[in-house]
N, C-alpha and C. Protein backbone atom coordinates (compact mmCIF):
# COMPACT_ATOMS: atom_id res chain seq x y z
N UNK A 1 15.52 -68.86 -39.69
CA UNK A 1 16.53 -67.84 -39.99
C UNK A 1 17.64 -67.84 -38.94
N UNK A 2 18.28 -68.89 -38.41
CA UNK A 2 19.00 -69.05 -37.37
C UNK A 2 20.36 -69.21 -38.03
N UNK A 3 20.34 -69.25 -39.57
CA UNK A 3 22.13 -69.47 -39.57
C UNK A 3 22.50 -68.33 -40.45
N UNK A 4 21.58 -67.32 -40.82
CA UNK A 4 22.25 -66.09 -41.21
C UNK A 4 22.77 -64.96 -40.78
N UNK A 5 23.07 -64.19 -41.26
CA UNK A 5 23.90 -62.71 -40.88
C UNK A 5 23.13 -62.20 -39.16
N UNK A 6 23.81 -62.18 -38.55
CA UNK A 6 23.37 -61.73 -37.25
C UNK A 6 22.42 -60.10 -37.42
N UNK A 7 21.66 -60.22 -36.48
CA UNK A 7 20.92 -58.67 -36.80
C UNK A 7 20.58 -57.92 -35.10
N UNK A 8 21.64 -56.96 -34.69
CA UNK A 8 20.86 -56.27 -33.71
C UNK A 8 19.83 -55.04 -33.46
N UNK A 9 18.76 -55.19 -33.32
CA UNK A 9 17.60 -53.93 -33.37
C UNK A 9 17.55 -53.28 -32.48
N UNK A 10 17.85 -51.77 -32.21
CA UNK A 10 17.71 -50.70 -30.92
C UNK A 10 16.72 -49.99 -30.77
N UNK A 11 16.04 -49.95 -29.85
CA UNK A 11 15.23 -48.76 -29.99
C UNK A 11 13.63 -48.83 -28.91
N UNK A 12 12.59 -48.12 -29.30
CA UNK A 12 11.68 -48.73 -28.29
C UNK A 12 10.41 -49.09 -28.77
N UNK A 13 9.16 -48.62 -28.68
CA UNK A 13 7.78 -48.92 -29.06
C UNK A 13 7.66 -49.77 -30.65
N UNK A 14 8.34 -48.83 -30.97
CA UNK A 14 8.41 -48.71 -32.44
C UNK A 14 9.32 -50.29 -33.31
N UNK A 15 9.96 -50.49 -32.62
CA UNK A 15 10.67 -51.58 -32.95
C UNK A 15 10.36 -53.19 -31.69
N UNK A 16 9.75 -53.10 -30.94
CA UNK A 16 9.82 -54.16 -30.19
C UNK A 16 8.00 -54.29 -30.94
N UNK A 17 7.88 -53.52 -31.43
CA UNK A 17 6.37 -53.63 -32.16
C UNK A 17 5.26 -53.69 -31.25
N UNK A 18 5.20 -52.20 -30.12
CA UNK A 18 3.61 -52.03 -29.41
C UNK A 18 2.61 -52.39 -30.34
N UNK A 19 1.38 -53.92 -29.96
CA UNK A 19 0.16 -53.63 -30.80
C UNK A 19 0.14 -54.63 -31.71
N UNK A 20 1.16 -54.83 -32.16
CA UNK A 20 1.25 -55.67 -33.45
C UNK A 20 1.77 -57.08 -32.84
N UNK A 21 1.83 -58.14 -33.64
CA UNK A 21 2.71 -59.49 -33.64
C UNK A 21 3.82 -59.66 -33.86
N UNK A 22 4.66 -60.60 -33.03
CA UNK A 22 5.93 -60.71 -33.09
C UNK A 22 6.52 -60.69 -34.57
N UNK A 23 5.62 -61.35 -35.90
CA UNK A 23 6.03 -61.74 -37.07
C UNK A 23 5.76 -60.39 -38.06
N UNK A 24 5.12 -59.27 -37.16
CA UNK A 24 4.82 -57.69 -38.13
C UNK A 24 5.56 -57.00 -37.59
N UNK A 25 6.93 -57.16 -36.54
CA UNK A 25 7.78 -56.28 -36.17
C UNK A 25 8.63 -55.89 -37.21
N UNK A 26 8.57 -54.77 -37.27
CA UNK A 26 9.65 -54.12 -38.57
C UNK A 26 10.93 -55.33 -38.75
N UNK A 27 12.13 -55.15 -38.01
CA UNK A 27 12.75 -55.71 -37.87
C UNK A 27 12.60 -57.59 -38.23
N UNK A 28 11.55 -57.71 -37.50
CA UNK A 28 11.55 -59.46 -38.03
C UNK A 28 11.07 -59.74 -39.91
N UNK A 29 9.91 -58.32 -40.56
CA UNK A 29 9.59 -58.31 -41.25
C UNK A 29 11.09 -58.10 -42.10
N UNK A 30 11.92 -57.09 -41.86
CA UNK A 30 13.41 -56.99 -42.54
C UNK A 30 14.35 -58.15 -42.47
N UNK A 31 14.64 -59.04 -41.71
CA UNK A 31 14.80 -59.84 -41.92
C UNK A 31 14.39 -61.17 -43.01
N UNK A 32 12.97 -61.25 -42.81
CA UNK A 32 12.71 -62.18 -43.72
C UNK A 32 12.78 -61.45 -45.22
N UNK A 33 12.63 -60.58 -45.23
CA UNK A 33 12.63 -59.69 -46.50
C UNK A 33 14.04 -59.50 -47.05
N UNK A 34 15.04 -59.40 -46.45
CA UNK A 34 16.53 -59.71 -46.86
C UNK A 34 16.77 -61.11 -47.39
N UNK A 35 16.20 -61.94 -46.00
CA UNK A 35 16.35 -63.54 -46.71
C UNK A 35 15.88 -63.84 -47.85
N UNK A 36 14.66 -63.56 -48.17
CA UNK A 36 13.71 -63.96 -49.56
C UNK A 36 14.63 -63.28 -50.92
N UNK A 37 15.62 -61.89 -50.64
CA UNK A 37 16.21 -61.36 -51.53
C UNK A 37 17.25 -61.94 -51.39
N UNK A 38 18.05 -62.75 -51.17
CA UNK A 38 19.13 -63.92 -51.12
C UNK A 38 20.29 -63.25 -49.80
N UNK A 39 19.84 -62.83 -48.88
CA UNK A 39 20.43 -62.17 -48.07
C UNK A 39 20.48 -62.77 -46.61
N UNK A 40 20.92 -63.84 -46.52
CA UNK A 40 20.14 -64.63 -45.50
C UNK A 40 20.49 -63.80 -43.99
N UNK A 41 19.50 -63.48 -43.12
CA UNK A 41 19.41 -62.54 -41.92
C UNK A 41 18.66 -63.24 -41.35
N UNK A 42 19.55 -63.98 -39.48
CA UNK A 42 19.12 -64.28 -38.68
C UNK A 42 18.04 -64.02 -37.99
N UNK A 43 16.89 -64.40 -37.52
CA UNK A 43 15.88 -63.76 -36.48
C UNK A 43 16.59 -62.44 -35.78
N UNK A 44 16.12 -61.18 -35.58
CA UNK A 44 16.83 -59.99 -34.92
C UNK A 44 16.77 -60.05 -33.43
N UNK A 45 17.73 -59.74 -32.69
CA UNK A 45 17.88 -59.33 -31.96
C UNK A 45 17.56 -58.36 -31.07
N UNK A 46 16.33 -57.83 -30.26
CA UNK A 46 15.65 -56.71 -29.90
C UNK A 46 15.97 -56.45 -28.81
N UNK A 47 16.57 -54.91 -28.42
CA UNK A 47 16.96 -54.54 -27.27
C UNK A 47 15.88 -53.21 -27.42
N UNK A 48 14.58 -53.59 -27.03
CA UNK A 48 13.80 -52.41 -27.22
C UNK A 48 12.32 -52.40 -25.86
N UNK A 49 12.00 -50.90 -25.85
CA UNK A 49 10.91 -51.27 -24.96
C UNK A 49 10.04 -50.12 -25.01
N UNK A 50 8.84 -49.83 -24.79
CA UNK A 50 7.67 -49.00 -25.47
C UNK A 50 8.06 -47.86 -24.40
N UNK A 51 8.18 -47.12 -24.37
CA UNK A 51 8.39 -45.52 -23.60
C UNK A 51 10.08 -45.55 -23.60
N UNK A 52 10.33 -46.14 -23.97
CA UNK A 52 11.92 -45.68 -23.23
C UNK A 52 12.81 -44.38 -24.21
N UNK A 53 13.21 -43.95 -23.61
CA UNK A 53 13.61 -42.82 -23.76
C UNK A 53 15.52 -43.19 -24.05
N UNK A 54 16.32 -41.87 -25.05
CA UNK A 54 17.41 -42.55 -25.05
C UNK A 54 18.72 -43.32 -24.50
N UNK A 55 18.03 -42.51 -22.96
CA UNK A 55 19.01 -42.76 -22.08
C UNK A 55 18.44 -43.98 -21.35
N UNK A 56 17.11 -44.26 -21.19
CA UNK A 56 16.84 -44.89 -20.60
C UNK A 56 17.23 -46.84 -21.77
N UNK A 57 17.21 -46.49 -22.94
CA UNK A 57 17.97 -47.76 -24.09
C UNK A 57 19.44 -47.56 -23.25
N UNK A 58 20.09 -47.08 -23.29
CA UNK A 58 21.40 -46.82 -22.81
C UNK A 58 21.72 -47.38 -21.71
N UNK A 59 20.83 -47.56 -20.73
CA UNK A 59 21.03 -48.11 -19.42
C UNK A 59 20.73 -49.68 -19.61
N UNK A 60 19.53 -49.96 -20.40
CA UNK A 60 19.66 -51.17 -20.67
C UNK A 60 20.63 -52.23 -21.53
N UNK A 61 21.36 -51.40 -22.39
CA UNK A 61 22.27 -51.51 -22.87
C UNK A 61 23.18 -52.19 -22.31
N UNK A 62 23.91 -51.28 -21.41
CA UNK A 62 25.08 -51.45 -20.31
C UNK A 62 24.68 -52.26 -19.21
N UNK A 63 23.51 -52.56 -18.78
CA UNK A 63 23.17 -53.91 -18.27
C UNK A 63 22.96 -55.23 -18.91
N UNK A 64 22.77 -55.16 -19.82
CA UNK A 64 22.90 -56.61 -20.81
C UNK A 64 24.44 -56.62 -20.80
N UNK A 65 25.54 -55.61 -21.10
CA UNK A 65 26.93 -56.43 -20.81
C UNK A 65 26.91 -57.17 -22.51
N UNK A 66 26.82 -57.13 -23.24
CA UNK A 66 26.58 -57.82 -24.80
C UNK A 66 28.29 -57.71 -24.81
N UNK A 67 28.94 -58.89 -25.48
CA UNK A 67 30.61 -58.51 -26.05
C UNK A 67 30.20 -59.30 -27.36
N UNK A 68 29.05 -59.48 -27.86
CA UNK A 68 29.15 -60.02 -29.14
C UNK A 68 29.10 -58.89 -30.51
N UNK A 69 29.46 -59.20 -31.67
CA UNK A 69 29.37 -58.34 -32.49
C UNK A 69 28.68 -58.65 -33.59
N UNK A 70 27.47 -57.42 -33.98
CA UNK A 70 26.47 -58.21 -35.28
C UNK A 70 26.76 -57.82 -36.70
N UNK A 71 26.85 -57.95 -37.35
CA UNK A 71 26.53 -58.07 -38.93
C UNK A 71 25.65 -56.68 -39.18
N UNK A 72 24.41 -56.78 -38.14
CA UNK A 72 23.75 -55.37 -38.60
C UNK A 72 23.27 -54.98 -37.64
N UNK A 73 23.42 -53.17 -37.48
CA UNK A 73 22.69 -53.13 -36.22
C UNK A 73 21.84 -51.63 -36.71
N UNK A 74 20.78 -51.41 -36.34
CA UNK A 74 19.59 -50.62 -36.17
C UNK A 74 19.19 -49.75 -35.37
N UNK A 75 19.13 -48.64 -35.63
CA UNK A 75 19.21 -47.82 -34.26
C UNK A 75 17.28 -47.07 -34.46
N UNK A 76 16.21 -46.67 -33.34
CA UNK A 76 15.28 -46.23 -33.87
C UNK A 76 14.49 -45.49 -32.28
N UNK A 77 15.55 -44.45 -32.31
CA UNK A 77 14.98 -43.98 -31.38
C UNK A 77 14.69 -42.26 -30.71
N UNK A 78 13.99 -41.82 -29.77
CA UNK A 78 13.53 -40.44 -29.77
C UNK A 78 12.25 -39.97 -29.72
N UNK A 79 11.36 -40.42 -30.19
CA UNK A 79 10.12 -40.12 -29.79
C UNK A 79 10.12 -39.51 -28.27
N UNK A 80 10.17 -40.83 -27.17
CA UNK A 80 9.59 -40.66 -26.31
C UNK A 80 10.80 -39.43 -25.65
N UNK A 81 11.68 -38.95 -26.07
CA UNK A 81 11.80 -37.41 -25.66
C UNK A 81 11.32 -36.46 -25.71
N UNK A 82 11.10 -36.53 -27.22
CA UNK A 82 9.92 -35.81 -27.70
C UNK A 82 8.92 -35.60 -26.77
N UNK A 83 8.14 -36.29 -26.71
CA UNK A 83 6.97 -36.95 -26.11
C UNK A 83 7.01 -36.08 -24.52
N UNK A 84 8.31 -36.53 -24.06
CA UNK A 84 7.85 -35.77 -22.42
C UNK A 84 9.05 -34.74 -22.61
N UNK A 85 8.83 -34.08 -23.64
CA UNK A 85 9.21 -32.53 -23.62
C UNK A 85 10.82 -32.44 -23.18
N UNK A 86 11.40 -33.32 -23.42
CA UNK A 86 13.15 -33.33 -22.77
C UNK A 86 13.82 -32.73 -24.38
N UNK A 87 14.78 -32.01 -23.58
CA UNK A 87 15.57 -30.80 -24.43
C UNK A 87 16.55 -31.32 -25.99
N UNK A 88 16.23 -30.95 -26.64
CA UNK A 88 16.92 -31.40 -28.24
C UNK A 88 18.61 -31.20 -27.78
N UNK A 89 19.10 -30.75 -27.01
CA UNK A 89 20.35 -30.35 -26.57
C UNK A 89 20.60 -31.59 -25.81
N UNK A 90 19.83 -31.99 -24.98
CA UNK A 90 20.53 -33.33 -24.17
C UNK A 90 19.97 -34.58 -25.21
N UNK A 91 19.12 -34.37 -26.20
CA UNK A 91 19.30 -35.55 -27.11
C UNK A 91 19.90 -35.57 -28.00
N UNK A 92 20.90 -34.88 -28.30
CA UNK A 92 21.62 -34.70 -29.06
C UNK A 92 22.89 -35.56 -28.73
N UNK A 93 22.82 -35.25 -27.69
CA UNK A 93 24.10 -35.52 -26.84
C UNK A 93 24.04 -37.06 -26.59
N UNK A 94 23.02 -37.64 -26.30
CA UNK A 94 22.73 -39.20 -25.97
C UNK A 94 22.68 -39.66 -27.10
N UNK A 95 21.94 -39.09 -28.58
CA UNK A 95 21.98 -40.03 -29.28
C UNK A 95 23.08 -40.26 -30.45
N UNK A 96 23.74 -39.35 -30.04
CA UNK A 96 25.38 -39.71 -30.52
C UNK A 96 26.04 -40.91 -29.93
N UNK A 97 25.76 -40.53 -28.68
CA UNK A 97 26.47 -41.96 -27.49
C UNK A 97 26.07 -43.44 -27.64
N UNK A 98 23.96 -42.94 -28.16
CA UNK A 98 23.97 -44.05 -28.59
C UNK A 98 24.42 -45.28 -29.91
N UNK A 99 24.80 -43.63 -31.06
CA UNK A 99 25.28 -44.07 -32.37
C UNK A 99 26.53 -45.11 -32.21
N UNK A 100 27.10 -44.34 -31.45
CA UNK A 100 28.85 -44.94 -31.11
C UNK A 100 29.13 -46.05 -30.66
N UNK A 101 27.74 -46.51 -30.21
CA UNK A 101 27.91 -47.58 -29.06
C UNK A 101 27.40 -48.39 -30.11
N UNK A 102 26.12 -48.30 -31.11
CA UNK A 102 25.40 -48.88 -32.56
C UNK A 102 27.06 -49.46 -33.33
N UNK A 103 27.43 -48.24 -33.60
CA UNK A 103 29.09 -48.48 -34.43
C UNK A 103 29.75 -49.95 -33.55
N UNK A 104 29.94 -49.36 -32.29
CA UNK A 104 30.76 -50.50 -32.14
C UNK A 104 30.32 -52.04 -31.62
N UNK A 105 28.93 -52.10 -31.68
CA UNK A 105 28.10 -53.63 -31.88
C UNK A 105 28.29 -54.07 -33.19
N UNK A 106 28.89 -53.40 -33.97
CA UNK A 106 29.12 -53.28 -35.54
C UNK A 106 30.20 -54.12 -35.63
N UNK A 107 31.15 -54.33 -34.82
CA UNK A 107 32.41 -54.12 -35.15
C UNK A 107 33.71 -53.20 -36.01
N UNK A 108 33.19 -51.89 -35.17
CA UNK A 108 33.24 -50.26 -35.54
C UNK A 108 33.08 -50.32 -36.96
N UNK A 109 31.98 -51.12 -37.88
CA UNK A 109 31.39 -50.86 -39.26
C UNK A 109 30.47 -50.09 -39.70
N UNK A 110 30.62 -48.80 -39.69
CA UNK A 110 29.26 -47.86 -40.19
C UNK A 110 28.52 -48.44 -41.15
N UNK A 111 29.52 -48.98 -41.88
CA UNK A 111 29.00 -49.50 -43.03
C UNK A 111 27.48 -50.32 -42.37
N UNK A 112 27.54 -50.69 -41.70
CA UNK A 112 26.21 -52.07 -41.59
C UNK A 112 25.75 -51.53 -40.79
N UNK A 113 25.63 -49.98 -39.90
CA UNK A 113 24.47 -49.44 -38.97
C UNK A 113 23.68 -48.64 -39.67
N UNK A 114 22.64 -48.53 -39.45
CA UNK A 114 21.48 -48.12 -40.38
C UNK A 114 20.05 -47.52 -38.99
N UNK A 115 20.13 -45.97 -39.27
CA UNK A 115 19.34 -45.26 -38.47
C UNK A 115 17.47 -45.49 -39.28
N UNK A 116 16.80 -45.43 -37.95
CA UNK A 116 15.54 -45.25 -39.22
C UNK A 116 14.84 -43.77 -38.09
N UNK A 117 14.26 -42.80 -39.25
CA UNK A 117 13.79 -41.87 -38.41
C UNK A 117 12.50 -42.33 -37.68
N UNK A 118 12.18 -40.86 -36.80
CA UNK A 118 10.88 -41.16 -35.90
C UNK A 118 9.53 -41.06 -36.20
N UNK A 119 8.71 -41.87 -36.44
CA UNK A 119 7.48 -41.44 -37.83
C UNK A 119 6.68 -40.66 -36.46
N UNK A 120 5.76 -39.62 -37.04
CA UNK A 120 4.92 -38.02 -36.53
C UNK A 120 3.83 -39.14 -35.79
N UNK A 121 3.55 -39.39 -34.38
CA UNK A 121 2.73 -39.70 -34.04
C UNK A 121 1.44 -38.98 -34.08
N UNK A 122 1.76 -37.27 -34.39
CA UNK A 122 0.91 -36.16 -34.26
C UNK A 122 -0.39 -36.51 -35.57
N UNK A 123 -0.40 -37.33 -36.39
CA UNK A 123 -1.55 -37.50 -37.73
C UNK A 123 -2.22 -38.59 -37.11
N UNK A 124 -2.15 -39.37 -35.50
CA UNK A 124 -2.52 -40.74 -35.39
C UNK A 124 -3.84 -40.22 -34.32
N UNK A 125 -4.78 -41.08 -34.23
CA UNK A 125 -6.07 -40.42 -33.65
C UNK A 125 -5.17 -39.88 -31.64
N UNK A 126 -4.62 -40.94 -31.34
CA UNK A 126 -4.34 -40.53 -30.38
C UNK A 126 -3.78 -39.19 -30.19
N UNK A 127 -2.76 -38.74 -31.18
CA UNK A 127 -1.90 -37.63 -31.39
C UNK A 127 -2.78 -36.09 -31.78
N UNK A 128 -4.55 -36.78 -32.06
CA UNK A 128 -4.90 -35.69 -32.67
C UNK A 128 -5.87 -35.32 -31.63
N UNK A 129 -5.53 -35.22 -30.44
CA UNK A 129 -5.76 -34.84 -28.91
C UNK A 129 -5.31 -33.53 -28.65
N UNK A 130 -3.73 -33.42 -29.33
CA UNK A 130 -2.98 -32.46 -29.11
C UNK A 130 -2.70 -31.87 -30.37
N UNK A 131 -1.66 -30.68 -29.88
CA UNK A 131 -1.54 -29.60 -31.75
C UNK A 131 -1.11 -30.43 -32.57
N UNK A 132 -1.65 -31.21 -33.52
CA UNK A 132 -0.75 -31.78 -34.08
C UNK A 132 0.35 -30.63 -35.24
N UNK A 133 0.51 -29.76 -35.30
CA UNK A 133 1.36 -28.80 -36.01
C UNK A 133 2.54 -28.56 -35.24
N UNK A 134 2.31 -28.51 -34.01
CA UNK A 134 3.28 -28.80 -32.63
C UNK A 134 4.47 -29.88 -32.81
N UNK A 135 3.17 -31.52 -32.84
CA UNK A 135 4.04 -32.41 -32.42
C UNK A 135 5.05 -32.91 -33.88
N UNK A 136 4.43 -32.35 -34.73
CA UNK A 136 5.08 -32.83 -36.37
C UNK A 136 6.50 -31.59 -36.25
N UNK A 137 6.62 -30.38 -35.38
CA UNK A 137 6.92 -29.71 -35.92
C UNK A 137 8.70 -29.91 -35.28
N UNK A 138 8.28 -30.63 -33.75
CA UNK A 138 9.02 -30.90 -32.97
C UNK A 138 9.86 -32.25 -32.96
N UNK A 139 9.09 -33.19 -34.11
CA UNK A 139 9.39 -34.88 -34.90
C UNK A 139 10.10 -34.11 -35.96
N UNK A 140 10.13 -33.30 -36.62
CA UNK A 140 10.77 -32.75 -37.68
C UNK A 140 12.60 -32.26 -36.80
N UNK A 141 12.47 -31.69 -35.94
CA UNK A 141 13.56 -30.97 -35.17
C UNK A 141 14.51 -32.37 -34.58
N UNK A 142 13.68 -32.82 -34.26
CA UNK A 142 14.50 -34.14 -33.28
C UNK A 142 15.21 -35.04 -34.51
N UNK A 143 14.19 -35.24 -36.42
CA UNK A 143 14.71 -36.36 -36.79
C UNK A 143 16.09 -35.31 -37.56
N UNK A 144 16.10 -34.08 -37.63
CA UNK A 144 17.21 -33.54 -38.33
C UNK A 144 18.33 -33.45 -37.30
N UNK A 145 18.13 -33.55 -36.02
CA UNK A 145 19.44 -33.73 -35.63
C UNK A 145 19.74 -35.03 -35.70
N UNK A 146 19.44 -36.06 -35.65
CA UNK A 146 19.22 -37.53 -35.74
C UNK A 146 19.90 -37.70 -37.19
N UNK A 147 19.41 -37.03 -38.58
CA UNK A 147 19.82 -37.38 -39.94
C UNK A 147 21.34 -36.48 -39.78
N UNK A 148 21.60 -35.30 -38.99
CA UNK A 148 22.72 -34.49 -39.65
C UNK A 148 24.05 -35.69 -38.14
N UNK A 149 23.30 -35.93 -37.75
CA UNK A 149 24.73 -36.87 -36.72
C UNK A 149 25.04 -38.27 -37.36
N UNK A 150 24.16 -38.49 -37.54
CA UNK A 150 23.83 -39.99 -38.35
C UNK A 150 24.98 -40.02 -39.71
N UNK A 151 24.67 -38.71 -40.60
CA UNK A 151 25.03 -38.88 -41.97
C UNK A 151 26.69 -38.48 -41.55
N UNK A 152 26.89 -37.86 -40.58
CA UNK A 152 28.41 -37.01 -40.37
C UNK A 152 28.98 -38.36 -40.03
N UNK A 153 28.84 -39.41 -39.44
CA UNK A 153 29.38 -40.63 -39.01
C UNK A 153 29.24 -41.35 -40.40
N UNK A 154 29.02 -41.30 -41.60
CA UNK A 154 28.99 -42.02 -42.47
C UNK A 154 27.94 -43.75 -42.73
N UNK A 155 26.60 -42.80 -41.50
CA UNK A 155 25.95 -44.06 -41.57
C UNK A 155 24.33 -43.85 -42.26
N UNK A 156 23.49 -45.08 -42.66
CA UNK A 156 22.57 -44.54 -43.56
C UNK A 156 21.45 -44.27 -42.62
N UNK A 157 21.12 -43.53 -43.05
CA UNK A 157 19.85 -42.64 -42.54
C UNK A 157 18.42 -42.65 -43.31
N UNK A 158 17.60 -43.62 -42.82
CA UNK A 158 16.53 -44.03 -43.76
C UNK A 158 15.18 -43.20 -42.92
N UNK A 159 14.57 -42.03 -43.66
CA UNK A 159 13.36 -41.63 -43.40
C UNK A 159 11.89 -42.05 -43.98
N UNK A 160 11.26 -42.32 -42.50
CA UNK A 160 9.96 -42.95 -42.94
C UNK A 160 9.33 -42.30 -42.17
N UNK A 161 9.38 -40.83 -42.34
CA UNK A 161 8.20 -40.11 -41.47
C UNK A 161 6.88 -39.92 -42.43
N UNK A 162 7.68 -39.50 -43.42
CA UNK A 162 6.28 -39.41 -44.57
C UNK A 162 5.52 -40.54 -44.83
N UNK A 163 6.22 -41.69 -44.91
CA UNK A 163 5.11 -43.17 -44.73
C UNK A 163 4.31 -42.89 -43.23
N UNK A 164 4.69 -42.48 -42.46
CA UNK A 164 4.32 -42.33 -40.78
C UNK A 164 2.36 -41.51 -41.69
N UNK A 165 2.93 -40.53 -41.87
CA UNK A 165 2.23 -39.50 -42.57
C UNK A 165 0.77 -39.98 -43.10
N UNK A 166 1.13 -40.55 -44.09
CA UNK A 166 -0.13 -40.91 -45.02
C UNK A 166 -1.27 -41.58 -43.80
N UNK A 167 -0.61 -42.11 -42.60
CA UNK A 167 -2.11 -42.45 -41.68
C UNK A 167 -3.05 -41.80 -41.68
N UNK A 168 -2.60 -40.24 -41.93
CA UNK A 168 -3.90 -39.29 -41.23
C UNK A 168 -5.04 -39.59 -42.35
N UNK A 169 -4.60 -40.32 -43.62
CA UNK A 169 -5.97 -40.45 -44.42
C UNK A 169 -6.00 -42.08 -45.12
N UNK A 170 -5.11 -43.17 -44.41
CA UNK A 170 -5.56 -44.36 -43.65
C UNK A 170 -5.52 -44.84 -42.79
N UNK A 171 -6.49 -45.09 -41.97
CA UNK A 171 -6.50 -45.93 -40.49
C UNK A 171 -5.87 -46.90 -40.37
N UNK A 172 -5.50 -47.88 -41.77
CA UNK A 172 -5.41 -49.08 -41.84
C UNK A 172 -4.57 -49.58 -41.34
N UNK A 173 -2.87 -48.16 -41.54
CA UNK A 173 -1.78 -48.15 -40.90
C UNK A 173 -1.29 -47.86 -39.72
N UNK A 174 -2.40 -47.96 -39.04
CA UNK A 174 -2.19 -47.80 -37.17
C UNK A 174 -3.01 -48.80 -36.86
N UNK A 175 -2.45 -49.35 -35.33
CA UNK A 175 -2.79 -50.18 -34.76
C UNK A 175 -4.07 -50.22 -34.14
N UNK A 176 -4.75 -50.88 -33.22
CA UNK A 176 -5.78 -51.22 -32.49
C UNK A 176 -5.69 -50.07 -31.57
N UNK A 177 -4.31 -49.91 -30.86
CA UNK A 177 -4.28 -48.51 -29.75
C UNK A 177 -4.57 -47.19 -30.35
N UNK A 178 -4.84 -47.07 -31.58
CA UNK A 178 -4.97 -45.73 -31.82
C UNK A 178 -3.52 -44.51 -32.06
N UNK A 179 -2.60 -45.75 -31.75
CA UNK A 179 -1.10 -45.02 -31.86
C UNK A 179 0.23 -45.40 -32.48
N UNK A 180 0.26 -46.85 -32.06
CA UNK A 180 1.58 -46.81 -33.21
C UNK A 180 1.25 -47.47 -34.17
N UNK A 181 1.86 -47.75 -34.81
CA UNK A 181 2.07 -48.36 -36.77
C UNK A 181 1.69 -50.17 -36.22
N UNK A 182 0.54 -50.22 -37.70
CA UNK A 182 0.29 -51.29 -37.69
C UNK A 182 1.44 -52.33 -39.00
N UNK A 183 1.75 -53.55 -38.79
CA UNK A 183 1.66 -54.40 -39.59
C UNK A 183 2.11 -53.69 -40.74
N UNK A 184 0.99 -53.47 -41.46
CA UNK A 184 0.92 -52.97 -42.64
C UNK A 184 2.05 -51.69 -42.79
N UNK A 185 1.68 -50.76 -42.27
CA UNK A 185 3.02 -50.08 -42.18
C UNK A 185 3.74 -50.22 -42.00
N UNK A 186 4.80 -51.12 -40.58
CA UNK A 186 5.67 -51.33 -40.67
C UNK A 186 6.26 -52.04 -42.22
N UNK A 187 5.42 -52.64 -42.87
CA UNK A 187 5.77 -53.73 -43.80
C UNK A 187 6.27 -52.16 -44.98
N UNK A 188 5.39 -51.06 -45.19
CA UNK A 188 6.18 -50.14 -45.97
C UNK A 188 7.32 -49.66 -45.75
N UNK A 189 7.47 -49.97 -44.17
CA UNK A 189 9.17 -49.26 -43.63
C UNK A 189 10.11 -50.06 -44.11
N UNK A 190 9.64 -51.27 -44.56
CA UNK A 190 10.61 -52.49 -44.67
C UNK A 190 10.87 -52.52 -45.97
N UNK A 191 9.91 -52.17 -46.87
CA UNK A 191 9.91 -52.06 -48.45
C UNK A 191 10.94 -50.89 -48.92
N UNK A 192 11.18 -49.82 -47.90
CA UNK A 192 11.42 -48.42 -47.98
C UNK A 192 12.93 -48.94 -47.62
N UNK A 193 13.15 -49.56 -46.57
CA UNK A 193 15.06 -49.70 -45.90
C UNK A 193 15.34 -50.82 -46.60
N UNK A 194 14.77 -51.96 -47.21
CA UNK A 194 15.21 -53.06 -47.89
C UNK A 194 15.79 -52.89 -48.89
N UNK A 195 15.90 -51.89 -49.91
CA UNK A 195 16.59 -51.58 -51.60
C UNK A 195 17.99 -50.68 -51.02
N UNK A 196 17.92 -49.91 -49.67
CA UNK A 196 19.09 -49.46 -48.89
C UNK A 196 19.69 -50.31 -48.92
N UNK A 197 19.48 -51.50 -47.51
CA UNK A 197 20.26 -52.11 -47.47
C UNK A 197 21.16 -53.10 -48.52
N UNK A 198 20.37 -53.29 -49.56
CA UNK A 198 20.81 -54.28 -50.84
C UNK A 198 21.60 -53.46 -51.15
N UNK A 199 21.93 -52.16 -51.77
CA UNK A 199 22.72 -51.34 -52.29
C UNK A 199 24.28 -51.65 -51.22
N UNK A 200 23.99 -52.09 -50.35
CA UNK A 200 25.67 -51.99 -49.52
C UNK A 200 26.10 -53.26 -49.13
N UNK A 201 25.08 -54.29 -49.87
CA UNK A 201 25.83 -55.76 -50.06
C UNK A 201 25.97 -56.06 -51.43
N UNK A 202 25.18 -55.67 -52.09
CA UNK A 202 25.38 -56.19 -53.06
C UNK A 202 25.95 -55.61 -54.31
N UNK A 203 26.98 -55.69 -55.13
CA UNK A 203 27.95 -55.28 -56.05
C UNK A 203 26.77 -54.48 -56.89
């Protein structure tokens, strides 16, 4: 997949694929899944890393120095704010900065940036340590500011918390750690953003 549409992926655990294989990363799975639908999409591009937080993508960002521009870029991030309790007010604020910065890897094309929400770690055995009514309630708060900034910029906003969801009554869709999305799930996230993305290439 080296001579199609360029693809950049943002974000952290969730997209650099904690747990899973390089070839069950959402992203690599979207790719080949565009190609097979006559969409030909380069191997992706991953600027991602398991805890990082939005600011902390942001810094890595601006140290890579990137002046290239992709075809598609992916934004998938927030949890780990969530996670260590940092304020919906200062992520609000970053993950706009980070949208803008998504836009303009674009070549300021909303058209081709595409948000995916944060699936409820709170239904996953690890998550069910803590309230999980808490942590769903607080994944709910974080992905609506995420969908109402997202959609105001005119970009698509694909939710897969409810696929996140159905784990609590299969295992099958979490990994070996007990925490993030296996394979298999990611492969529903991909089934779920793949008929999106076709809708904005194809006539």
């Amino acid at each position: 997949m080296s001579n199609g549409l360029s693809y950049l992926a943002l974000g952290d655990s969730y997209t650099i694929g904690e747990s899973v294989t390089e070839d069950q990363r959402w992203p690599v799975q979207l790719a080949k899944s565009l190609t097979s639908n006559g969409i030909a999409v380069s191997q992706p591009q991953i600027i991602a890393k398991t805890g990082w937080t939005t600011d902390e993508l942001k810094a890595k960002i601006v140290s890579e120095n990137i002046t290239k521009k992709y075809d598609w870029v992916s934004l998938l991030i927030g949890v780990n704010n969530q996670y260590r309790g940092r304020s919906v007010e200062e992520f609000r604020k970053q993950y706009v900065d980070l949208l803008e910065t998504a836009i303009q890897f674009s070549g300021n094309r909303p058209h081709y940036v595409f948000v995916v929400s944060i699936p409820d770690w709170g239904v996953t055995p690890f998550g069910r340590n803590s309230p999980k009514k808490s942590i769903s309630e607080q994944i709910d708060l974080f992905n609506a500011i995420k969908k109402e900034e997202t959609e105001k910029r005119g970009i698509l906003f694909v939710d897969i918390t409810p696929i996140s969801r159905q784990a609590i009554n299969d295992p099958s869709l979490i990994a070996e750690d007990g925490l993030h999305p296996s394979g298999k799930m990611y492969q529903l996230w991909t089934e779920k953003i793949v008929p999106e993305l076709l809708k904005k290439v194809k006539p």
